[in-house]
C-alpha atoms as a PDB file:
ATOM      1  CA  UNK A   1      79.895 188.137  63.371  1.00  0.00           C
ATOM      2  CA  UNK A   2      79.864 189.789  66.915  1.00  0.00           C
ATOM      3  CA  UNK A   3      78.744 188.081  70.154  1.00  0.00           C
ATOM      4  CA  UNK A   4      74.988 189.043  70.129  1.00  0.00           C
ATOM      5  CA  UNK A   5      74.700 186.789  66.857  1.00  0.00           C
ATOM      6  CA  UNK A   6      76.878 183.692  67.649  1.00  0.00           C
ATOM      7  CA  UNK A   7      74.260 183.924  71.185  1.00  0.00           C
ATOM      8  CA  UNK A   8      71.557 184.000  68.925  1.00  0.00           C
ATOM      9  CA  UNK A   9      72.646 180.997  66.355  1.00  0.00           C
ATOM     10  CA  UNK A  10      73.784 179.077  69.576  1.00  0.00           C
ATOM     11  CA  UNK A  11      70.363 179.283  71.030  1.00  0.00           C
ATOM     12  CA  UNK A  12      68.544 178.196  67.576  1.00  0.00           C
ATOM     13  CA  UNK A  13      70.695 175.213  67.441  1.00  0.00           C
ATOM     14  CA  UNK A  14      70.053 174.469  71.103  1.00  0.00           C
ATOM     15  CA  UNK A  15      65.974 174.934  70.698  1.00  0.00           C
ATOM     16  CA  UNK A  16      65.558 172.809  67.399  1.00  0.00           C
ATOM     17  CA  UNK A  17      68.176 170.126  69.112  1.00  0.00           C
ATOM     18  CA  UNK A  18      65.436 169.504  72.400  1.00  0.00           C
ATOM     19  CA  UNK A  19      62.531 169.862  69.630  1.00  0.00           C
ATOM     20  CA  UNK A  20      63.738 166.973  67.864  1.00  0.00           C
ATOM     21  CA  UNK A  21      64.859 165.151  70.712  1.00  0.00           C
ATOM     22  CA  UNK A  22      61.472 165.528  72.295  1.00  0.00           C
ATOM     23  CA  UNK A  23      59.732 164.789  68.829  1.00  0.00           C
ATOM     24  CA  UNK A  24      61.356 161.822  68.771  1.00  0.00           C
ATOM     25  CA  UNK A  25      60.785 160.243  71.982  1.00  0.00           C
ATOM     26  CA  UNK A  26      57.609 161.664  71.778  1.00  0.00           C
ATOM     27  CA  UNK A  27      57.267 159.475  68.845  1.00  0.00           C
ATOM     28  CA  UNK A  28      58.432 156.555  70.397  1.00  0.00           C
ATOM     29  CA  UNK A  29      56.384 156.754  73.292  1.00  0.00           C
ATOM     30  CA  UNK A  30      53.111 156.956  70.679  1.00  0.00           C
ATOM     31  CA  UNK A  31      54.594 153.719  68.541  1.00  0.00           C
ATOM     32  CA  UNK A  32      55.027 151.454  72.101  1.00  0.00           C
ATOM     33  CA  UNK A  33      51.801 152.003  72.946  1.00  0.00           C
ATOM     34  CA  UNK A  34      50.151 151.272  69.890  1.00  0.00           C
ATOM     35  CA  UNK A  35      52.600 148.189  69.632  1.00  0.00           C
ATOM     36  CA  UNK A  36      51.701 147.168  73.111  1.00  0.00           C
ATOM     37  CA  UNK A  37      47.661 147.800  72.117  1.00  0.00           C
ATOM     38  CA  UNK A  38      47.800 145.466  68.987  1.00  0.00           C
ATOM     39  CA  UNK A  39      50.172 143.414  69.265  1.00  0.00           C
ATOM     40  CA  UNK A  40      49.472 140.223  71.194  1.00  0.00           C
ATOM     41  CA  UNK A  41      52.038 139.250  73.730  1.00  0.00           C
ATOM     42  CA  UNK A  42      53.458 135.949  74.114  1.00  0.00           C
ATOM     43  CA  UNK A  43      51.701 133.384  75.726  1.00  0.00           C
ATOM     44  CA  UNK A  44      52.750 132.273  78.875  1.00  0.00           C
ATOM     45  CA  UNK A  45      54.528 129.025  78.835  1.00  0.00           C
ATOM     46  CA  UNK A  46      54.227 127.112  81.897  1.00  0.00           C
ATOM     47  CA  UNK A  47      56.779 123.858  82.534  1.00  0.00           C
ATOM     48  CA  UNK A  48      55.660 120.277  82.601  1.00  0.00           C
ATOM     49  CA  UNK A  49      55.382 118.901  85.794  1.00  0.00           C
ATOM     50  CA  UNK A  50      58.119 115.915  85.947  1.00  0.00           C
ATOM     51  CA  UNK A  51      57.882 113.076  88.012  1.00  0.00           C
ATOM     52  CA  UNK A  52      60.532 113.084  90.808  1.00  0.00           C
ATOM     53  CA  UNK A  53      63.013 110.344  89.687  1.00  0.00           C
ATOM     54  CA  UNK A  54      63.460 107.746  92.737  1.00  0.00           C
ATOM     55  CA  UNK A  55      66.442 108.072  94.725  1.00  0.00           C
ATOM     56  CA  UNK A  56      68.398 105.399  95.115  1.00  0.00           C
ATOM     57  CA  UNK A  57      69.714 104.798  98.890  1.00  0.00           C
ATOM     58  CA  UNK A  58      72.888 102.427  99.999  1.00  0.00           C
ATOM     59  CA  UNK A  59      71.520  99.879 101.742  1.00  0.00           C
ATOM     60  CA  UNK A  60      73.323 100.752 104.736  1.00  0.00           C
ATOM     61  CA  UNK A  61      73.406 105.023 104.334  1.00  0.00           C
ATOM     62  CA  UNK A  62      69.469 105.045 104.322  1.00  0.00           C
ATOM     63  CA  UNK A  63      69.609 107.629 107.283  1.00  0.00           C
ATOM     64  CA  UNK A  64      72.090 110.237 108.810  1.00  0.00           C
ATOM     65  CA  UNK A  65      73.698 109.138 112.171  1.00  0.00           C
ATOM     66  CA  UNK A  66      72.367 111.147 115.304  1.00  0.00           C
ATOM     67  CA  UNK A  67      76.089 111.714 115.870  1.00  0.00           C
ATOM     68  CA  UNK A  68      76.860 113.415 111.984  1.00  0.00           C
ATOM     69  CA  UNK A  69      73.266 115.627 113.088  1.00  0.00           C
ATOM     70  CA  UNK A  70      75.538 116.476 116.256  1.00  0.00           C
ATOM     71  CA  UNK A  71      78.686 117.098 114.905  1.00  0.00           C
ATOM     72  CA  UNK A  72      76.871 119.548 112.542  1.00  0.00           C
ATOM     73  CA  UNK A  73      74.793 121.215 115.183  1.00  0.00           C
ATOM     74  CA  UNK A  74      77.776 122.126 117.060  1.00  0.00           C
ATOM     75  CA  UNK A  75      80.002 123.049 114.257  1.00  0.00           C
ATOM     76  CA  UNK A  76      77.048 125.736 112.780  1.00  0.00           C
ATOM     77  CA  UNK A  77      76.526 126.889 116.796  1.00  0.00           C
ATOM     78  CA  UNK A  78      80.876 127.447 117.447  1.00  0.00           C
ATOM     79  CA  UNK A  79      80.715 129.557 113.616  1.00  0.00           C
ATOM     80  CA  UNK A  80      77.336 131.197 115.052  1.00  0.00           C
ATOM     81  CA  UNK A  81      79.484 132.691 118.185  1.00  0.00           C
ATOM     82  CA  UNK A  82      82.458 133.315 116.592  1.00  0.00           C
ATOM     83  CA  UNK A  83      83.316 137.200 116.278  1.00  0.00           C
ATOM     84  CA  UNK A  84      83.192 138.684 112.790  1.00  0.00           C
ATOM     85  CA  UNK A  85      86.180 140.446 111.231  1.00  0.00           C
END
């Protein structure tokens, strides 16, 4: 067997290898279509709306203190200005 043959047997095998691969997905491609054409898709399920479930609130923790709102404030503006590594 001498080099212009094993070129020649090398190149068959690579041709019908991309004919079926292309065939295939060529196939594919025709069968999700026609899948996606008659086949009815799921219907959309929407969630029930739920009531909101009452909180229940301390007696005496019905509000945040001014002073907590401060405290925060102050604590997100020092992180704001800090430098970043």
């Amino acid at each position: 067997m001498d080099i212009k043959e094993s070129l020649f047997t090398a190149l068959t095998l690579l041709g019908l290898g991309m004919a079926f691969v292309y065939l295939f997905l060529g196939l594919l491609f025709i069968c999700i279509h026609l899948m996606a054409k008659y086949i009815p898709a799921d219907p959309v399920v929407t969630p029930a709306k739920r009531k909101k479930a009452a909180v229940p609130q301390a007696s005496g923790q019905s509000q945040v203190s001014p002073q907590v709102i401060a405290a925060i404030t102050s604590a997100v503006k020092q992180y704001r200005k800090a430098p970043t590594a």
